[in-house]
C-alpha atoms as a PDB file:
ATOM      1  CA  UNK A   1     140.939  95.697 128.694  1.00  0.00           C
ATOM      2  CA  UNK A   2     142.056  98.020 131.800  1.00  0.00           C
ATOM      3  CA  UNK A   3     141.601  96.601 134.971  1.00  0.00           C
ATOM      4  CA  UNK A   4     139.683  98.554 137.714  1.00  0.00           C
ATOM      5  CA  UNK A   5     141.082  98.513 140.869  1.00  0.00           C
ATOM      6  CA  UNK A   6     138.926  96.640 143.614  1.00  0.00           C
ATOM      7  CA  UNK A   7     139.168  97.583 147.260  1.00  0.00           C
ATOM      8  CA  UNK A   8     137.609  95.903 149.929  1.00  0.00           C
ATOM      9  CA  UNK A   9     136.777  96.790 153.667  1.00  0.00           C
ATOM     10  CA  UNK A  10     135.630  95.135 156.292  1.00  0.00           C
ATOM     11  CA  UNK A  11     131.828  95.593 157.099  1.00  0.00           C
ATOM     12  CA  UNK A  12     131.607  97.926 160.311  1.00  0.00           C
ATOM     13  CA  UNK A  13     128.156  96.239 161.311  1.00  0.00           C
ATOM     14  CA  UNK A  14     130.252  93.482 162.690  1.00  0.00           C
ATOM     15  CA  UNK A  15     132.122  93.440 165.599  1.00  0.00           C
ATOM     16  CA  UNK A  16     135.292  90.666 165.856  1.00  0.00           C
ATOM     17  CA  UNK A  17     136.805  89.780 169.515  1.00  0.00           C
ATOM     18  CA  UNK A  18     140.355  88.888 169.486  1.00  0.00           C
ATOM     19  CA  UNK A  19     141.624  86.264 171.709  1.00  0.00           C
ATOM     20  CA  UNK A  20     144.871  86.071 173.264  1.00  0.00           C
ATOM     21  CA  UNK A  21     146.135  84.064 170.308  1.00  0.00           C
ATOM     22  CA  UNK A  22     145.414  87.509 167.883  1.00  0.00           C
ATOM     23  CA  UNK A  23     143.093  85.772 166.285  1.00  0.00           C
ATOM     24  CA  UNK A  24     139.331  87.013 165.711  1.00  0.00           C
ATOM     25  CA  UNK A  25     136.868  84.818 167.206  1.00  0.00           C
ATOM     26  CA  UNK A  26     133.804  86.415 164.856  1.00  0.00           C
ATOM     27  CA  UNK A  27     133.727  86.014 161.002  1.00  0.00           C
ATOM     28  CA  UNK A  28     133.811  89.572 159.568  1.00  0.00           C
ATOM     29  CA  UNK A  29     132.613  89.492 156.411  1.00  0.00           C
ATOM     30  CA  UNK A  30     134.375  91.770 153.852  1.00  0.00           C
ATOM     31  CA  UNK A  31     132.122  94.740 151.142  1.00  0.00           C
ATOM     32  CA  UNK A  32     133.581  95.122 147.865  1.00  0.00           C
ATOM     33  CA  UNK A  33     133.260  98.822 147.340  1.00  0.00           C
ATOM     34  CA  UNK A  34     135.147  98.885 143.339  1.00  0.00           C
ATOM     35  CA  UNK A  35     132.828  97.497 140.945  1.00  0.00           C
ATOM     36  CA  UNK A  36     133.843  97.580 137.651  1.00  0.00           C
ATOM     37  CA  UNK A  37     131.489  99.921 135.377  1.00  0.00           C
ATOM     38  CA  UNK A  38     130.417  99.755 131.830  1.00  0.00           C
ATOM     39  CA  UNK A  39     131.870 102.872 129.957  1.00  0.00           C
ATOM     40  CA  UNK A  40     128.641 105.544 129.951  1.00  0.00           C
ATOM     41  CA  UNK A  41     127.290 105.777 126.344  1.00  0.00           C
ATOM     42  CA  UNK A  42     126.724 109.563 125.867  1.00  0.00           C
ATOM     43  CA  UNK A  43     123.402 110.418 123.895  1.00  0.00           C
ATOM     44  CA  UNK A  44     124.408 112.781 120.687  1.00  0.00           C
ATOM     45  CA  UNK A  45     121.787 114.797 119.101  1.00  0.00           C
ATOM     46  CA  UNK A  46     121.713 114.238 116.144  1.00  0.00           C
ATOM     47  CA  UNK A  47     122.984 117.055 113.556  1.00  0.00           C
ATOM     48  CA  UNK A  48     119.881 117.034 111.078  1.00  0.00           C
ATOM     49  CA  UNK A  49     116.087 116.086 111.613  1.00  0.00           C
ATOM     50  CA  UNK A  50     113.831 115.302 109.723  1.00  0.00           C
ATOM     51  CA  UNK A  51     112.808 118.485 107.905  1.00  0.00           C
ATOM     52  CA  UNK A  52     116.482 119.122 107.132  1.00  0.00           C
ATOM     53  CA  UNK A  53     116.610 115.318 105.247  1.00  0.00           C
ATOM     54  CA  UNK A  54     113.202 116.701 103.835  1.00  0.00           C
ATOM     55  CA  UNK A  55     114.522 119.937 102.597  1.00  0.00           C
ATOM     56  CA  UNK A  56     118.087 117.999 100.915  1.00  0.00           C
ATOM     57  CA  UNK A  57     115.875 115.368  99.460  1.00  0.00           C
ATOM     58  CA  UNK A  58     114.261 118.627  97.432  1.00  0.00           C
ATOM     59  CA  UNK A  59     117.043 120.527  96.634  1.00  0.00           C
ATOM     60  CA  UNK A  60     118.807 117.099  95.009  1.00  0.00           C
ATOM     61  CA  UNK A  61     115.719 116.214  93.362  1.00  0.00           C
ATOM     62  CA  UNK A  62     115.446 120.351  91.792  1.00  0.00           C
ATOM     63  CA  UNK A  63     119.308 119.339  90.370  1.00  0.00           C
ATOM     64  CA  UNK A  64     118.468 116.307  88.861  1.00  0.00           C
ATOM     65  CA  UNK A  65     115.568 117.527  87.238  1.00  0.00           C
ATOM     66  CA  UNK A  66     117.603 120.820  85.916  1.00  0.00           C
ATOM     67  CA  UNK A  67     120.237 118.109  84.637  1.00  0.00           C
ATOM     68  CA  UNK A  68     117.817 116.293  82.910  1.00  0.00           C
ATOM     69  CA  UNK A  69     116.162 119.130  81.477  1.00  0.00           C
ATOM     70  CA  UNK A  70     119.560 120.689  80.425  1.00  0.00           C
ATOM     71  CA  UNK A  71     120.425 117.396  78.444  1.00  0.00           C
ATOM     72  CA  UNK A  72     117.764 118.192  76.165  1.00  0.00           C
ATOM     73  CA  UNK A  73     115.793 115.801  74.094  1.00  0.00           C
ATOM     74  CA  UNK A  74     116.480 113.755  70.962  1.00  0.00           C
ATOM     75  CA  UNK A  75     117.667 115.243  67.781  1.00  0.00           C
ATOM     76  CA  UNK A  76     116.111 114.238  64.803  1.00  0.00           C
ATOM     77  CA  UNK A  77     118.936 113.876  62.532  1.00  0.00           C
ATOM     78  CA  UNK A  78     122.893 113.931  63.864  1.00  0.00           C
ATOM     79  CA  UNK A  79     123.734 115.506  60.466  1.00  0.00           C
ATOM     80  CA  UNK A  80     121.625 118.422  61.281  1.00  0.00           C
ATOM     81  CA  UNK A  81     122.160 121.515  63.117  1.00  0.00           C
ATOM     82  CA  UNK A  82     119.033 122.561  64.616  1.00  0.00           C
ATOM     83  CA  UNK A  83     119.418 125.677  66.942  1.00  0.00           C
ATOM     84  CA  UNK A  84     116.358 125.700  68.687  1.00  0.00           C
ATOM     85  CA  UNK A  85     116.306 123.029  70.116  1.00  0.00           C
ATOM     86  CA  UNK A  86     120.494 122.864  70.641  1.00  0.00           C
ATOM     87  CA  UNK A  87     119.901 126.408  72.407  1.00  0.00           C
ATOM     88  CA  UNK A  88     116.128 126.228  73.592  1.00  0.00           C
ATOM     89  CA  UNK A  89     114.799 128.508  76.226  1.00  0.00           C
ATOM     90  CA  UNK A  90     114.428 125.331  78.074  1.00  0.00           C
ATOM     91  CA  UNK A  91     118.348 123.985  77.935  1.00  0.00           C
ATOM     92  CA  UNK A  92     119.401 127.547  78.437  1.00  0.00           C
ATOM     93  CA  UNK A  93     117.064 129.587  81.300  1.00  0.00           C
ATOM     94  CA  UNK A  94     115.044 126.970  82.695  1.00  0.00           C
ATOM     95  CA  UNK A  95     117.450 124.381  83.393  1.00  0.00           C
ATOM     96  CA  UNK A  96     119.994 126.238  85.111  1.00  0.00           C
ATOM     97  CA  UNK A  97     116.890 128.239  87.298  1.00  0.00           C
ATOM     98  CA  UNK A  98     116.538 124.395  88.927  1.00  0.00           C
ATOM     99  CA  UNK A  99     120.259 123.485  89.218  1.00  0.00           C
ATOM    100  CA  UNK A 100     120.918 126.778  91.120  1.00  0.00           C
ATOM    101  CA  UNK A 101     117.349 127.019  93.122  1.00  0.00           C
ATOM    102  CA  UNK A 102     118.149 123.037  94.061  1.00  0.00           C
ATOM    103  CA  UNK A 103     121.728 124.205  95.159  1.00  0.00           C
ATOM    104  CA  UNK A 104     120.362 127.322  97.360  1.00  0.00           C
ATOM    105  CA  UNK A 105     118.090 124.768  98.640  1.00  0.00           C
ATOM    106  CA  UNK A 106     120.480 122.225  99.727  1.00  0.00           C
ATOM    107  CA  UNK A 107     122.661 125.493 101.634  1.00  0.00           C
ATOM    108  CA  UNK A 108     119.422 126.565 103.230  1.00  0.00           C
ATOM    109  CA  UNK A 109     119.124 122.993 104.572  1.00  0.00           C
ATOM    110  CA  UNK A 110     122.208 122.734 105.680  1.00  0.00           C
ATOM    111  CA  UNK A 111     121.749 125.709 107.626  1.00  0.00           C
ATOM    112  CA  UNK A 112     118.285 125.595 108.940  1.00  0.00           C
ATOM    113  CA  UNK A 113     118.138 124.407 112.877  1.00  0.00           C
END
């Protein structure tokens, strides 16, 4: 906590007579001029909007499909060698096309304002 200094001053609307004593006769009533303040919450824009989420969203989902097309599908025996479908147009152009159009996706995202 960090304590605020408070200062107070007498209220010039009114008007104290001294007596021969030195003491006022009048009440003078005293204005706190120190209040202490709340720390000001500065508003940050924020770094994305909403298109940018829109256009990651895209690009992640163009990897994960590339992935899962690069995986392949089943082979129908483990004891056989079958290259076309081990090196399939689909596993070896296709695939990588959506992992790297996903990735220049996600860097135009990034990028876009």
């Amino acid at each position: 906590m960090s304590k605020s200094k408070v200062r107070i001053t007498p209220n010039p609307a009114t008007t104290a007579k001294v007596n021969e004593t030195g003491q006022t006769t009048s009440k003078q009533r005293a204005t706190v001029s120190g209040i202490k303040s709340k720390p000001q919450q500065v508003q940050m824009e924020m770094l994305f909007n909403k298109n940018n989420f829109i256009w990651m969203g895209s690009g992640i989902l163009l990897v994960a499909i590339g992935l899962v097309l690069m995986s392949g599908g089943n082979m129908p025996s483990p004891d056989v060698w079958d290259e076309t479908i081990i090196y399939s147009p689909v596993r070896m152009v296709i695939a990588p096309i959506f992992i790297l159009a996903g990735l220049i996706i996600e860097v135009f995202a990034i990028f876009r304002k």
